[in-house]
N, C-alpha and C. Protein backbone atom coordinates (compact mmCIF):
# COMPACT_ATOMS: atom_id res chain seq x y z
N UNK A 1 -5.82 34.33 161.27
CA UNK A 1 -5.11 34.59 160.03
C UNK A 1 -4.63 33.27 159.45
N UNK A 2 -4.74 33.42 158.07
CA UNK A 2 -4.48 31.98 157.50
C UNK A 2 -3.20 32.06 156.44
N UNK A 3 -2.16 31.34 157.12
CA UNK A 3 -1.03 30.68 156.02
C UNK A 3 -0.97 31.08 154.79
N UNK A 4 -0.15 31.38 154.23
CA UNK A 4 0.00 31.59 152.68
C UNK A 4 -0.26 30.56 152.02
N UNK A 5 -0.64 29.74 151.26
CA UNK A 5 -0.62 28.42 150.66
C UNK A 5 1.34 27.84 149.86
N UNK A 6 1.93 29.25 149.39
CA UNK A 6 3.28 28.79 149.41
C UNK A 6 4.07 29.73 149.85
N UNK A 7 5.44 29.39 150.53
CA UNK A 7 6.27 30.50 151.14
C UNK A 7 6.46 30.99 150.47
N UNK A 8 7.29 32.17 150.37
CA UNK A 8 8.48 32.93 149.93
C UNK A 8 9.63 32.34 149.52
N UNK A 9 10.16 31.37 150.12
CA UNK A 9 11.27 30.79 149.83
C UNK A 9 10.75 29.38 148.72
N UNK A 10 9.53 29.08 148.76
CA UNK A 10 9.28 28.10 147.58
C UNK A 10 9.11 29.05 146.75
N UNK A 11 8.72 30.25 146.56
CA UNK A 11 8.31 31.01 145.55
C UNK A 11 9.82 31.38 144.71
N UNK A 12 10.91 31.57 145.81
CA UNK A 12 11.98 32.38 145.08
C UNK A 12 12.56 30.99 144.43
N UNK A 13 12.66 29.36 144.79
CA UNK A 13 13.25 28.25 144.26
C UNK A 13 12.32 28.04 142.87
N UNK A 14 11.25 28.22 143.09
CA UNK A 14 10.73 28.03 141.43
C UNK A 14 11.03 29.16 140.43
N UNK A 15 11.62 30.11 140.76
CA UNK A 15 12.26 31.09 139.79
C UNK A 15 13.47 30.99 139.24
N UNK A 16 14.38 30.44 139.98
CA UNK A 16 15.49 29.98 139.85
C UNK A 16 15.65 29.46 138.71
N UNK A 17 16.31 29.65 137.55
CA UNK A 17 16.63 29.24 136.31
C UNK A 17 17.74 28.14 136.08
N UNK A 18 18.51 27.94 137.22
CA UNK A 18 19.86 26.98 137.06
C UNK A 18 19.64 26.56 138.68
N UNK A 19 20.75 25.41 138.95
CA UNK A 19 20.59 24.61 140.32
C UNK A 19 21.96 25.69 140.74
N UNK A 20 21.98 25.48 141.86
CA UNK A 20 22.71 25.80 142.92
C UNK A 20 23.92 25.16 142.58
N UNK A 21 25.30 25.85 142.79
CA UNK A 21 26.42 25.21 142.32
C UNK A 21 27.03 24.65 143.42
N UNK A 22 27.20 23.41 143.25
CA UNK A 22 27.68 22.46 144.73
C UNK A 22 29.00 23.22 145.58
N UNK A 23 28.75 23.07 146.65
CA UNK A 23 30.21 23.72 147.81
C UNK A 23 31.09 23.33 147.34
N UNK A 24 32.45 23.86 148.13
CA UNK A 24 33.60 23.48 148.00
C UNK A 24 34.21 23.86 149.63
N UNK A 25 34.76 22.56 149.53
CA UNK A 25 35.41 23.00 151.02
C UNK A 25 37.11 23.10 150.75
N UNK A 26 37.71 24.12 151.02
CA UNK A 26 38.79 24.50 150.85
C UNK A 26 39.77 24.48 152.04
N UNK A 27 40.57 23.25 151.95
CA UNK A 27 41.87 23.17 153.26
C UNK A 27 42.67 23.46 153.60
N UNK A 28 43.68 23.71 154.28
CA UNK A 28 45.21 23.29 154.47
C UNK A 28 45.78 25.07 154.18
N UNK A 29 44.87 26.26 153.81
CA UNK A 29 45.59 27.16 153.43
C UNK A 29 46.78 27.91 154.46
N UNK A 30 45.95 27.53 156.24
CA UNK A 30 46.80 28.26 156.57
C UNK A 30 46.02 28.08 158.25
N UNK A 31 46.58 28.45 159.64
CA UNK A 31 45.99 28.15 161.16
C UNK A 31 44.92 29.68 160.78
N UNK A 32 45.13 30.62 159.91
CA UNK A 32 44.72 31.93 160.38
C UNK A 32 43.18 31.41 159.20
N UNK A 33 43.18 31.15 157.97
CA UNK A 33 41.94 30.95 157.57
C UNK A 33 41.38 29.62 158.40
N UNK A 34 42.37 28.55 159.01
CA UNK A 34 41.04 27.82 159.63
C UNK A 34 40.70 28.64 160.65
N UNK A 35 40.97 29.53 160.92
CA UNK A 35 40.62 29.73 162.20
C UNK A 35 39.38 30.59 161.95
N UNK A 36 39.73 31.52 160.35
CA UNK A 36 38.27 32.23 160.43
C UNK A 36 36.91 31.57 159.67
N UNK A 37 37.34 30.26 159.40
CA UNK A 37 36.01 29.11 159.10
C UNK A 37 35.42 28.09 160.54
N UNK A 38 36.01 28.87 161.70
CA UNK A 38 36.17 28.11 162.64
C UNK A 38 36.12 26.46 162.77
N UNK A 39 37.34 26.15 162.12
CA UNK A 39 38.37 25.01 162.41
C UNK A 39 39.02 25.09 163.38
N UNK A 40 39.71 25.91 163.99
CA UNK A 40 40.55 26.13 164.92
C UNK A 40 39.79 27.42 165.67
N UNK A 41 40.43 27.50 166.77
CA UNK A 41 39.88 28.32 167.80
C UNK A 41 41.54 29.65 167.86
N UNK A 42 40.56 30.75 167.76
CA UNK A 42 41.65 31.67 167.98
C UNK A 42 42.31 31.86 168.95
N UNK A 43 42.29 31.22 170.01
CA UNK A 43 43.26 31.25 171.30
C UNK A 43 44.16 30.25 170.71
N UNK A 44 44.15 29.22 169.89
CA UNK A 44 44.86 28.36 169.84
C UNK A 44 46.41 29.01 169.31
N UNK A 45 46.95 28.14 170.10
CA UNK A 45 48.73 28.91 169.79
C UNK A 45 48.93 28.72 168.40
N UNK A 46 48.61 27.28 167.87
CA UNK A 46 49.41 27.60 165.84
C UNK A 46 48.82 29.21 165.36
N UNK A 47 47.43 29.23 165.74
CA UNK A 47 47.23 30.31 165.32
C UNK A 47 47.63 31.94 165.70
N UNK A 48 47.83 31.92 167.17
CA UNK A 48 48.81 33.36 167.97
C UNK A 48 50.02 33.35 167.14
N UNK A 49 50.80 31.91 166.46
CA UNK A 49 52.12 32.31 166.13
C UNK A 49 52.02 32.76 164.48
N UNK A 50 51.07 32.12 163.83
CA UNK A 50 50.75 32.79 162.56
C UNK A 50 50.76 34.02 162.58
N UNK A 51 49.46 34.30 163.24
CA UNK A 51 49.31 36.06 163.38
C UNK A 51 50.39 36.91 164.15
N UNK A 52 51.10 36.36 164.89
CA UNK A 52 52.33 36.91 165.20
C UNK A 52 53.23 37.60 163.81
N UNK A 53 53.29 36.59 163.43
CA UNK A 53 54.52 36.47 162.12
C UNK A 53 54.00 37.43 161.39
N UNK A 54 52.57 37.31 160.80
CA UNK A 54 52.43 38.34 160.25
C UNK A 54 52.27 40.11 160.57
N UNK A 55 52.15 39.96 161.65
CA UNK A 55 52.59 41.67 162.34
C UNK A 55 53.62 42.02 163.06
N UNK A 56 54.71 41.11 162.76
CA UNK A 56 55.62 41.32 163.52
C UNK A 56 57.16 41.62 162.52
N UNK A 57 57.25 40.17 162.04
CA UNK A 57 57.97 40.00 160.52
C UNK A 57 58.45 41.28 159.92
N UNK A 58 59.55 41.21 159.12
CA UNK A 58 59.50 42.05 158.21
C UNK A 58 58.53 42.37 156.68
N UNK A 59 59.29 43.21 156.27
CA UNK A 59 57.96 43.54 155.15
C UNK A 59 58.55 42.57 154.11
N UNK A 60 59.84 42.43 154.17
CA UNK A 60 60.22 41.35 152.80
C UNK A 60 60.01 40.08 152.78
N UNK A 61 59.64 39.49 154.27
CA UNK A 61 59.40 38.24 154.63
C UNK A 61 57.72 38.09 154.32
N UNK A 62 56.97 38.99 154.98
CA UNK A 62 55.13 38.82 154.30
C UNK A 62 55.41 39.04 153.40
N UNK A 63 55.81 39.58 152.18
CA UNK A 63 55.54 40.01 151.22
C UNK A 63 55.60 38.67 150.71
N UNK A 64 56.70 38.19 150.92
CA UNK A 64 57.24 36.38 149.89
C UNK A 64 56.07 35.57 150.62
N UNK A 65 55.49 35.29 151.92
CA UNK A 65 54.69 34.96 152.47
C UNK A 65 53.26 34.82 151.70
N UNK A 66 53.00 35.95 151.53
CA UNK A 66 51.63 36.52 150.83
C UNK A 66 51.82 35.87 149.71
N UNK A 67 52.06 36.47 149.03
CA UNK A 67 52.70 36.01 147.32
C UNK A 67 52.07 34.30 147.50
N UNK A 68 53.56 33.44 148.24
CA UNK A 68 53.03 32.22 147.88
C UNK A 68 51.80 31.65 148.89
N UNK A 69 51.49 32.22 149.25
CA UNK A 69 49.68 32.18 150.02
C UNK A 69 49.28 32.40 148.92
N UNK A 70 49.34 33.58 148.23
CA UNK A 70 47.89 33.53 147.16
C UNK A 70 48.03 32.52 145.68
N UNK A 71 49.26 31.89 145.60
CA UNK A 71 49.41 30.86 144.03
C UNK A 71 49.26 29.64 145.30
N UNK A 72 49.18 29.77 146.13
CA UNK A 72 48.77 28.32 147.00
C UNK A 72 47.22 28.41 146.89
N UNK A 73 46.66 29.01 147.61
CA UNK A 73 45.18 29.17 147.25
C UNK A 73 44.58 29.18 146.25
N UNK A 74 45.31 29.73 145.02
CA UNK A 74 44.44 29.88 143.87
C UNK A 74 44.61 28.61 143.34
N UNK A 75 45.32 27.87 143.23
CA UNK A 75 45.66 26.48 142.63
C UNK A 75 44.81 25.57 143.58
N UNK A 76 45.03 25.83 144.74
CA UNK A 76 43.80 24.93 145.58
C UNK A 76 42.73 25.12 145.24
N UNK A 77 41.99 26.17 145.39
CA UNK A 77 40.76 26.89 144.75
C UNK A 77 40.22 26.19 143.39
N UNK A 78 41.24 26.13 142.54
CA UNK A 78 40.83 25.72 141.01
C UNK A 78 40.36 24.54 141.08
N UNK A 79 42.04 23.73 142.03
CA UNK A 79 41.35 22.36 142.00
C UNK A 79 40.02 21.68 142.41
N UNK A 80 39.83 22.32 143.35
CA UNK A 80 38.36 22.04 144.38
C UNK A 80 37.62 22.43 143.38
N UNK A 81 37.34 23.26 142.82
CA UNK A 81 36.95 23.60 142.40
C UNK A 81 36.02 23.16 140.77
N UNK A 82 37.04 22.50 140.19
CA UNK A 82 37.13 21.30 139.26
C UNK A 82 35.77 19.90 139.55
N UNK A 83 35.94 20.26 140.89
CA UNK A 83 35.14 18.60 141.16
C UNK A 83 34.25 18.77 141.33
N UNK A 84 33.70 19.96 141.39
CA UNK A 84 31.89 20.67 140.95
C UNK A 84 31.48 20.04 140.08
């Protein structure tokens, strides 16, 4: 049996109408997202005490928690984001 002359995957890049929009690597949000980009290892204690806090804590304490997690991220996000 003989080879295709072009893959599949050269076939689907010459269809492609626009380039690929460059990465972004996004930091500092928190031990629990490095941990699920594996930066950190989930045994690691910063991260047991994060996830502690958050199932343990009260609800008025995540709540303010969350909140400024997500105007932290989204402002990080933008910025990184920018340098595309």
């Amino acid at each position: 049996m003989k080879p295709p002359a072009v893959t599949r995957f050269e076939e689907i890049i010459d269809i492609t109408p626009f380039p690929f929009p460059g990465a972004v690597e996004v930091t500092g949000l928190g031990n629990i997202s490095d941990a699920l980009v594996g930066r950190l290892a989930w045994d690691s204690l910063v991260v047991q005490e994060e996830a502690k806090f958050w199932l343990i804590a009260n609800w008025q304490e995540v709540n303010n928690s969350y909140s400024s997690f997500k105007v932290k991220a989204l402002t990080t996000i933008k910025r990184c984001w920018g340098w595309v």
